[in-house]
PDB file of N, CA and C in Angstrom:
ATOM      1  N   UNK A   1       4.491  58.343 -11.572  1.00  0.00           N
ATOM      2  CA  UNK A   1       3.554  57.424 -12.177  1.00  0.00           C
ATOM      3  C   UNK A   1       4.280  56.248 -12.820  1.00  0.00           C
ATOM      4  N   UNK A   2       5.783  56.871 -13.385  1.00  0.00           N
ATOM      5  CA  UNK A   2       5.934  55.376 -14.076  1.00  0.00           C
ATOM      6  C   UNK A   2       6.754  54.224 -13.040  1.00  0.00           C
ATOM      7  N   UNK A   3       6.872  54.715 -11.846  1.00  0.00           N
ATOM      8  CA  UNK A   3       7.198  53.550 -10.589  1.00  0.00           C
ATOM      9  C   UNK A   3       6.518  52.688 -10.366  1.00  0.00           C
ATOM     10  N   UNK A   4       5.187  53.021 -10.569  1.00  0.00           N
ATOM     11  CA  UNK A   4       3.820  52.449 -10.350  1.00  0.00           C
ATOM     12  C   UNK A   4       3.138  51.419 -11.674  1.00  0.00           C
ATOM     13  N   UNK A   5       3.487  51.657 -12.577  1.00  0.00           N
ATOM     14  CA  UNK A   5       3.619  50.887 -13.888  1.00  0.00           C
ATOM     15  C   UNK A   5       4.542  50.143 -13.764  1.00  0.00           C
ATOM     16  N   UNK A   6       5.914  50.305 -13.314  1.00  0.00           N
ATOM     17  CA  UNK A   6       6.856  49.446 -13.829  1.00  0.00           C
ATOM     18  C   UNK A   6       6.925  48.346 -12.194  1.00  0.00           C
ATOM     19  N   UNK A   7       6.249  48.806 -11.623  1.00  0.00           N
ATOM     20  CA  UNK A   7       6.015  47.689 -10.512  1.00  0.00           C
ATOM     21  C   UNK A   7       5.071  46.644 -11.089  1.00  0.00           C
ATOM     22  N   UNK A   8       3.821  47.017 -11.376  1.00  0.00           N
ATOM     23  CA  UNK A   8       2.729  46.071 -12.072  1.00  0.00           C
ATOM     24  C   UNK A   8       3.589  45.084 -13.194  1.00  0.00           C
ATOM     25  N   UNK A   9       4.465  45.656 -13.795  1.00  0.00           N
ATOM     26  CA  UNK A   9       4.794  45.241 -14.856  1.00  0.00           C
ATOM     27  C   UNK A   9       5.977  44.122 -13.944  1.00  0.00           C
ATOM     28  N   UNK A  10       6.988  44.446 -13.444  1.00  0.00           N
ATOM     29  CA  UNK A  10       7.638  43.443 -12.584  1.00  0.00           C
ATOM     30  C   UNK A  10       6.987  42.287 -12.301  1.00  0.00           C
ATOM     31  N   UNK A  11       5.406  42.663 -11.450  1.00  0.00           N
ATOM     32  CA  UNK A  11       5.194  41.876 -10.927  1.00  0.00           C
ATOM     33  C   UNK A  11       4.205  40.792 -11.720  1.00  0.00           C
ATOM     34  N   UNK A  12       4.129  41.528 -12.753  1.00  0.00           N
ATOM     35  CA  UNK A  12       3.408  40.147 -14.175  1.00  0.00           C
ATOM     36  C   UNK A  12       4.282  39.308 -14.240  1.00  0.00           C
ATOM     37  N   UNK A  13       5.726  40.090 -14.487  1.00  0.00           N
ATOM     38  CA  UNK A  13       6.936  39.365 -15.496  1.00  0.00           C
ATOM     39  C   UNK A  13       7.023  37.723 -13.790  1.00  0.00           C
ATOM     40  N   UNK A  14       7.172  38.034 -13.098  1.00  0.00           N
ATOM     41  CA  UNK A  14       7.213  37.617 -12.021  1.00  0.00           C
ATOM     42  C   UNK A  14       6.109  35.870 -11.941  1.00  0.00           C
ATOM     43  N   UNK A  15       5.352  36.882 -11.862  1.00  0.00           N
ATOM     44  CA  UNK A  15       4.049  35.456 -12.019  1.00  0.00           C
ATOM     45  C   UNK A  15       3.920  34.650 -13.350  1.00  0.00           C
ATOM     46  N   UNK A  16       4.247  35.138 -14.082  1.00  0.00           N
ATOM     47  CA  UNK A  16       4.634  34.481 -15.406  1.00  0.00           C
ATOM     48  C   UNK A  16       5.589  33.524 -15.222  1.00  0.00           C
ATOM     49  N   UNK A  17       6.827  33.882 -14.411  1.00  0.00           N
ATOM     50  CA  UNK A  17       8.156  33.536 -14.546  1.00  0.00           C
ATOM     51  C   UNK A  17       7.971  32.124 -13.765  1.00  0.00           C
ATOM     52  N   UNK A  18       7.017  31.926 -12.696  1.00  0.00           N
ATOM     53  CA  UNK A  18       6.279  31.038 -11.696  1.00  0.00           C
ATOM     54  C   UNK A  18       5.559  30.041 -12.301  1.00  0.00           C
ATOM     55  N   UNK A  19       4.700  30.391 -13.265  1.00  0.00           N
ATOM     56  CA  UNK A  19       3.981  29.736 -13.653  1.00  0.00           C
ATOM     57  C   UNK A  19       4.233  29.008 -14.286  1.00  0.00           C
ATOM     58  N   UNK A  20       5.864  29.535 -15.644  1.00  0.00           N
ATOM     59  CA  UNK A  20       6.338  28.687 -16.493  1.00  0.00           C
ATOM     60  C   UNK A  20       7.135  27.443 -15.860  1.00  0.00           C
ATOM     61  N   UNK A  21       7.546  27.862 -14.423  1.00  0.00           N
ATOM     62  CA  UNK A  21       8.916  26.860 -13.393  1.00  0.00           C
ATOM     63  C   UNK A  21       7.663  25.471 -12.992  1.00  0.00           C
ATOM     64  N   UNK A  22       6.263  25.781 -12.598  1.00  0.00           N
ATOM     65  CA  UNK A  22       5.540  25.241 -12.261  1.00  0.00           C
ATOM     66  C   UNK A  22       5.315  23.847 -13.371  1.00  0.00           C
ATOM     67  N   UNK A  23       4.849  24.263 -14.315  1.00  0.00           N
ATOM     68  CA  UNK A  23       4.323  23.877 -15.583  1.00  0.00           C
ATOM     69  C   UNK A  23       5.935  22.878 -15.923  1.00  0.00           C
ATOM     70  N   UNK A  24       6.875  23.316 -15.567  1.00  0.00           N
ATOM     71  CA  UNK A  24       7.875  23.005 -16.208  1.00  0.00           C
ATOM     72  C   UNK A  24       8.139  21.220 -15.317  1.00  0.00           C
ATOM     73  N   UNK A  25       8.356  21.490 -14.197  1.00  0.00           N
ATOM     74  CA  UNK A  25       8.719  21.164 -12.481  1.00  0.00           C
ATOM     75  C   UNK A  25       7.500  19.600 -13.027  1.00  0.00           C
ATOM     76  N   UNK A  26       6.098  19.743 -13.097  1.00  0.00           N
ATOM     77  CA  UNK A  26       4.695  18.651 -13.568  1.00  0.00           C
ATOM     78  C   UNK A  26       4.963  17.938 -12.631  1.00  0.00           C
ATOM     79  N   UNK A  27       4.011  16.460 -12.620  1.00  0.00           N
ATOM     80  CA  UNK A  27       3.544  15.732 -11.566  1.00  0.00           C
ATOM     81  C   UNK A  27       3.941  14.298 -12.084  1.00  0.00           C
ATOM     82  N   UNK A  28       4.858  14.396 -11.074  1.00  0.00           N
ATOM     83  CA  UNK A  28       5.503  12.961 -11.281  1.00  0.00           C
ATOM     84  C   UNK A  28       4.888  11.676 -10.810  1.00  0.00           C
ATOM     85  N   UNK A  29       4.053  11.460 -12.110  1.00  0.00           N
ATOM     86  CA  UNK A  29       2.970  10.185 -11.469  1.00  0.00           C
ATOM     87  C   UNK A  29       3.740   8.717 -11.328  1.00  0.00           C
ATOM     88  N   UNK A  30       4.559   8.548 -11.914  1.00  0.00           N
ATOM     89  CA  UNK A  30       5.382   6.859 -11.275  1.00  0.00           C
ATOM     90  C   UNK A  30       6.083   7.254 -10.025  1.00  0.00           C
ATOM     91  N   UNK A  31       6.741   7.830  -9.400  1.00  0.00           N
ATOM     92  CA  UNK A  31       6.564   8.479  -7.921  1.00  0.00           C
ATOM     93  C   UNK A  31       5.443   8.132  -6.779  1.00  0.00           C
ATOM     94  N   UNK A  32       4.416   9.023  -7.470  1.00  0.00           N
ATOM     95  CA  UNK A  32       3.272   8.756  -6.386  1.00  0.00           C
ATOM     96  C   UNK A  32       2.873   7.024  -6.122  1.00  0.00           C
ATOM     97  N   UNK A  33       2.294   6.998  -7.828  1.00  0.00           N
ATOM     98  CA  UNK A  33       2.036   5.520  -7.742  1.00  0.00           C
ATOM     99  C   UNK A  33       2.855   4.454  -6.869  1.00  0.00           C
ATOM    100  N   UNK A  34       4.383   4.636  -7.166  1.00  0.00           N
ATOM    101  CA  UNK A  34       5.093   3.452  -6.517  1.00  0.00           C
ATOM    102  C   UNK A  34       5.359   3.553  -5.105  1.00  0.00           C
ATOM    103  N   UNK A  35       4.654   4.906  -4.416  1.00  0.00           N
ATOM    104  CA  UNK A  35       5.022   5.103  -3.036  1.00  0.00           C
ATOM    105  C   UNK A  35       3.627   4.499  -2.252  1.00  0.00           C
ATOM    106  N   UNK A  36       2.293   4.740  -3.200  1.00  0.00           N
ATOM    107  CA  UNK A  36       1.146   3.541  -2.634  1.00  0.00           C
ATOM    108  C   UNK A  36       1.431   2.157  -2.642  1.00  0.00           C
ATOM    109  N   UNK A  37       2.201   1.962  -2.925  1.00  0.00           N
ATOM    110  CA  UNK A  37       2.534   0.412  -3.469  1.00  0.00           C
ATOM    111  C   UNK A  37       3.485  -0.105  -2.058  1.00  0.00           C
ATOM    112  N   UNK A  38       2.682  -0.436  -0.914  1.00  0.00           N
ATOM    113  CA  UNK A  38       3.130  -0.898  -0.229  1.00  0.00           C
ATOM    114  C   UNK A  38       3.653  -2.393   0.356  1.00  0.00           C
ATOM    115  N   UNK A  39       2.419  -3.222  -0.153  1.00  0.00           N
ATOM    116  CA  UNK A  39       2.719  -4.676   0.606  1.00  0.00           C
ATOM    117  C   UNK A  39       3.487  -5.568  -0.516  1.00  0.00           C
ATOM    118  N   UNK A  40       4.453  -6.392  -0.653  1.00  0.00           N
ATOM    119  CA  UNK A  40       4.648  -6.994  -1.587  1.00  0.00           C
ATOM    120  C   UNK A  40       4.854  -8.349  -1.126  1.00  0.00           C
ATOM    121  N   UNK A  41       4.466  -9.404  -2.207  1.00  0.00           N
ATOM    122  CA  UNK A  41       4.374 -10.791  -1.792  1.00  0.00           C
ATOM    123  C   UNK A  41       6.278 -11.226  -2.075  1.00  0.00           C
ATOM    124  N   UNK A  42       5.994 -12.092  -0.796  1.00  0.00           N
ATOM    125  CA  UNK A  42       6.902 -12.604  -0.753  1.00  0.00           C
ATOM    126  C   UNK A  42       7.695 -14.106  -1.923  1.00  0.00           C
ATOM    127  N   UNK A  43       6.765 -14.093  -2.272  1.00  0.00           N
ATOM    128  CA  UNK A  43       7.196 -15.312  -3.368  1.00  0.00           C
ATOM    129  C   UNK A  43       7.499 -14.857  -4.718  1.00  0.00           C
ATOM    130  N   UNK A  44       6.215 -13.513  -5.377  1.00  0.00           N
ATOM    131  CA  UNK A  44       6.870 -13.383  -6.669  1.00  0.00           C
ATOM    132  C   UNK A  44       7.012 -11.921  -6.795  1.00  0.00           C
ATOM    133  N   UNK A  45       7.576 -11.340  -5.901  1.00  0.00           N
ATOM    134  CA  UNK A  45       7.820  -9.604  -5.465  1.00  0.00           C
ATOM    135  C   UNK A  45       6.482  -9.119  -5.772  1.00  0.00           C
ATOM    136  N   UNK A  46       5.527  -8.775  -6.173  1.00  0.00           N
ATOM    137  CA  UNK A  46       4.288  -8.449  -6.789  1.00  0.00           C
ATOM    138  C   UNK A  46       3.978  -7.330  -5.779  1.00  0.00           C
ATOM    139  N   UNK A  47       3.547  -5.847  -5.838  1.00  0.00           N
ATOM    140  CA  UNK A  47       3.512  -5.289  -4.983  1.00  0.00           C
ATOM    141  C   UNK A  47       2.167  -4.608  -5.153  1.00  0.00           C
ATOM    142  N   UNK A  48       1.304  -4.286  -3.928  1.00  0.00           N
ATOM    143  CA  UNK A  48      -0.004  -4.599  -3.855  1.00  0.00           C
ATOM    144  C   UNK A  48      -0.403  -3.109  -2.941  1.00  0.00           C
ATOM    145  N   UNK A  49      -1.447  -2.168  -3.163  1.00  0.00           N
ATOM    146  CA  UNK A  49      -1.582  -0.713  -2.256  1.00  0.00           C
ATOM    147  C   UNK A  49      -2.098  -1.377  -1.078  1.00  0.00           C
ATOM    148  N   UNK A  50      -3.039  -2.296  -0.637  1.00  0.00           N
ATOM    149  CA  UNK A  50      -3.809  -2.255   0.418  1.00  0.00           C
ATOM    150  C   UNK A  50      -3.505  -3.864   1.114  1.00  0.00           C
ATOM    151  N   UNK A  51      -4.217  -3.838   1.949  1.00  0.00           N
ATOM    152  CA  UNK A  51      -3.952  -5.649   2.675  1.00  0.00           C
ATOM    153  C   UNK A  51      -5.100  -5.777   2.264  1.00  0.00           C
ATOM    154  N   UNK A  52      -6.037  -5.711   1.699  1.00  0.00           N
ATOM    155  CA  UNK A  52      -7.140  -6.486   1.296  1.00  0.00           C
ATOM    156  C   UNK A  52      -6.741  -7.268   0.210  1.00  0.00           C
ATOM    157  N   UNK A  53      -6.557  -6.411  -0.838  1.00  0.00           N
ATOM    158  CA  UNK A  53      -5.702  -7.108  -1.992  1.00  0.00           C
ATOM    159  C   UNK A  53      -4.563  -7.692  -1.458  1.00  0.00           C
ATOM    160  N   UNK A  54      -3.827  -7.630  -0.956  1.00  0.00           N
ATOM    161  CA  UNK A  54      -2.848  -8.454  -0.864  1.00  0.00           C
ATOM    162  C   UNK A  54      -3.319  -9.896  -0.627  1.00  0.00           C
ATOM    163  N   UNK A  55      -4.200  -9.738   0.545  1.00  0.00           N
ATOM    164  CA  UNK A  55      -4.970 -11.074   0.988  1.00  0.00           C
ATOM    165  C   UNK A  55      -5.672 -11.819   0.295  1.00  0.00           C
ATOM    166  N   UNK A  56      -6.171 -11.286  -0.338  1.00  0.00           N
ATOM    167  CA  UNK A  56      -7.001 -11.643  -2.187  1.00  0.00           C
ATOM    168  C   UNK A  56      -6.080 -12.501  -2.618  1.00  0.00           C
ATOM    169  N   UNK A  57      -4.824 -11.747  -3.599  1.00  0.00           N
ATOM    170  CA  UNK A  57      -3.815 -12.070  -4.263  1.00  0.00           C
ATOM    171  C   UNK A  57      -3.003 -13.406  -3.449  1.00  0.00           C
ATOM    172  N   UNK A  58      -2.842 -13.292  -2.092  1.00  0.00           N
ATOM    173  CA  UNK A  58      -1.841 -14.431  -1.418  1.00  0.00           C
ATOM    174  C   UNK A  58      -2.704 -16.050  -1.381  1.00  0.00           C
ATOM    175  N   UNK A  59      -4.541 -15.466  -0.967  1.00  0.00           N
ATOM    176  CA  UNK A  59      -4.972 -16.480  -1.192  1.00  0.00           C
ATOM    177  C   UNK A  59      -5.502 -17.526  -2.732  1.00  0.00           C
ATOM    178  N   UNK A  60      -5.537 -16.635  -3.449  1.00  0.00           N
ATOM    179  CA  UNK A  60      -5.704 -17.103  -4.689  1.00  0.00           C
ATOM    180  C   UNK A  60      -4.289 -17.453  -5.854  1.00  0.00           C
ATOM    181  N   UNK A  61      -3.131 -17.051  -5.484  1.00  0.00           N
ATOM    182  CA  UNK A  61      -2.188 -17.083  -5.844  1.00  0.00           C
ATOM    183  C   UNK A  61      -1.102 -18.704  -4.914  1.00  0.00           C
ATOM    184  N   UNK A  62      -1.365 -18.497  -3.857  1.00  0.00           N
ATOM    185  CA  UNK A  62      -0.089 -19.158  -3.010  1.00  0.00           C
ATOM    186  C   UNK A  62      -1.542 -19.843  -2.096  1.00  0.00           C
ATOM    187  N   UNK A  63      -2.207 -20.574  -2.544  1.00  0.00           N
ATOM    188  CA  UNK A  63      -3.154 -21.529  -1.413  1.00  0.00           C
ATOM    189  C   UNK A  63      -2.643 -22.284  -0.876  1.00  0.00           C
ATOM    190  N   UNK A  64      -1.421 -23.254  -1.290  1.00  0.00           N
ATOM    191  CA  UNK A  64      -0.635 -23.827  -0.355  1.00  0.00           C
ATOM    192  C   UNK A  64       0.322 -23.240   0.647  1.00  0.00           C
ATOM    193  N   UNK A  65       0.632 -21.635   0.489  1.00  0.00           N
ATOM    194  CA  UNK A  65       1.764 -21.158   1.209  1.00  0.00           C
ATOM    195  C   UNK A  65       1.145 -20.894   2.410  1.00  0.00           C
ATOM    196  N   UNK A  66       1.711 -20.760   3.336  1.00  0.00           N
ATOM    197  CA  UNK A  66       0.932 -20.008   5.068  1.00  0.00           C
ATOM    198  C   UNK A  66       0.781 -18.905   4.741  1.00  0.00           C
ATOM    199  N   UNK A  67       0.022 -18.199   5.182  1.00  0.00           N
ATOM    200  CA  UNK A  67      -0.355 -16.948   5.450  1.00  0.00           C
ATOM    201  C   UNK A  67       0.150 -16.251   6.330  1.00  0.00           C
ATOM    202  N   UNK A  68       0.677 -15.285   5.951  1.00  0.00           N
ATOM    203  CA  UNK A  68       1.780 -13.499   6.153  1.00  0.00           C
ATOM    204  C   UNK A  68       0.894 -13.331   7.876  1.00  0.00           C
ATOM    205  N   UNK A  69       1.589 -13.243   8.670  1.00  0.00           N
ATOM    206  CA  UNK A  69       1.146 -13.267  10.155  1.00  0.00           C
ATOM    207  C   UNK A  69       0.218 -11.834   9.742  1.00  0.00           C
ATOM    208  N   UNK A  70       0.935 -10.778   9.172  1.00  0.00           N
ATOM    209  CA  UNK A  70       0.142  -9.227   8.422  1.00  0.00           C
ATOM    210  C   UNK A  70      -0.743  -9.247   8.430  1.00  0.00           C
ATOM    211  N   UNK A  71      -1.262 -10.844   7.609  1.00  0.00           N
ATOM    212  CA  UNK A  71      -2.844 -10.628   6.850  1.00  0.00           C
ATOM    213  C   UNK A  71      -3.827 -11.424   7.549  1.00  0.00           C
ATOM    214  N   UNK A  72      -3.339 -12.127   8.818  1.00  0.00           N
ATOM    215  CA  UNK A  72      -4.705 -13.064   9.436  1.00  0.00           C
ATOM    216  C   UNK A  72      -5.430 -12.244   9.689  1.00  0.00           C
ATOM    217  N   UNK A  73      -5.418 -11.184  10.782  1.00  0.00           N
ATOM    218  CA  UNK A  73      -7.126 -10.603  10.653  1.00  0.00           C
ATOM    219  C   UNK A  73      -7.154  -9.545   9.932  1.00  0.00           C
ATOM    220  N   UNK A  74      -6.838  -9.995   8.184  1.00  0.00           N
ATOM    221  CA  UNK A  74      -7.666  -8.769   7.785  1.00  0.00           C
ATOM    222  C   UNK A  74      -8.964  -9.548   6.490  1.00  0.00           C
ATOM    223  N   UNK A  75      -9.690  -8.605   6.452  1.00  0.00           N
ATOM    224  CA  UNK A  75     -11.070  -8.792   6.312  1.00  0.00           C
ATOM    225  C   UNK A  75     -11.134  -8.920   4.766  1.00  0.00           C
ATOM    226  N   UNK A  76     -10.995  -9.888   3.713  1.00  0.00           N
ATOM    227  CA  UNK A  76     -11.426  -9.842   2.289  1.00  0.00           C
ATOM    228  C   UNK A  76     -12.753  -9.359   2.243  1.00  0.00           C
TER     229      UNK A  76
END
């Protein structure tokens, strides 16, 4: 009987031991964030998740500059 206890008991100490590495390890949110952060303008580095915004930002920002071959057909 006490093989059978001291297994249960292992296997708490165990999931405990997991849970604290987990908790410990957390979620590295400037990571994620800066890996959406794909398009960046070429004039003042500014880095932008989507081509909509970008296209937003290039036209309201740089109206005299040409437009990023990237962004002609995309759709504001």
């Amino acid at each position: 009987m006490a093989c059978g206890q001291q297994e249960i008991q292992s296997q708490q100490k165990i999931a405990k031991k997991q849970a604290g590495q987990k908790k410990k390890q957390g979620h590295d949110q400037k990571a994620t964030a800066k890996a959406t952060l794909i398009y960046t303008c070429t004039v003042c580095r500014t880095q932008m998740p989507d081509p909509k915004t970008f296209k937003q930002h290039f036209e309201s920002k740089r109206p005299k500059s040409l437009l990023s071959p990237e962004l002609t057909d995309v759709q504001a």
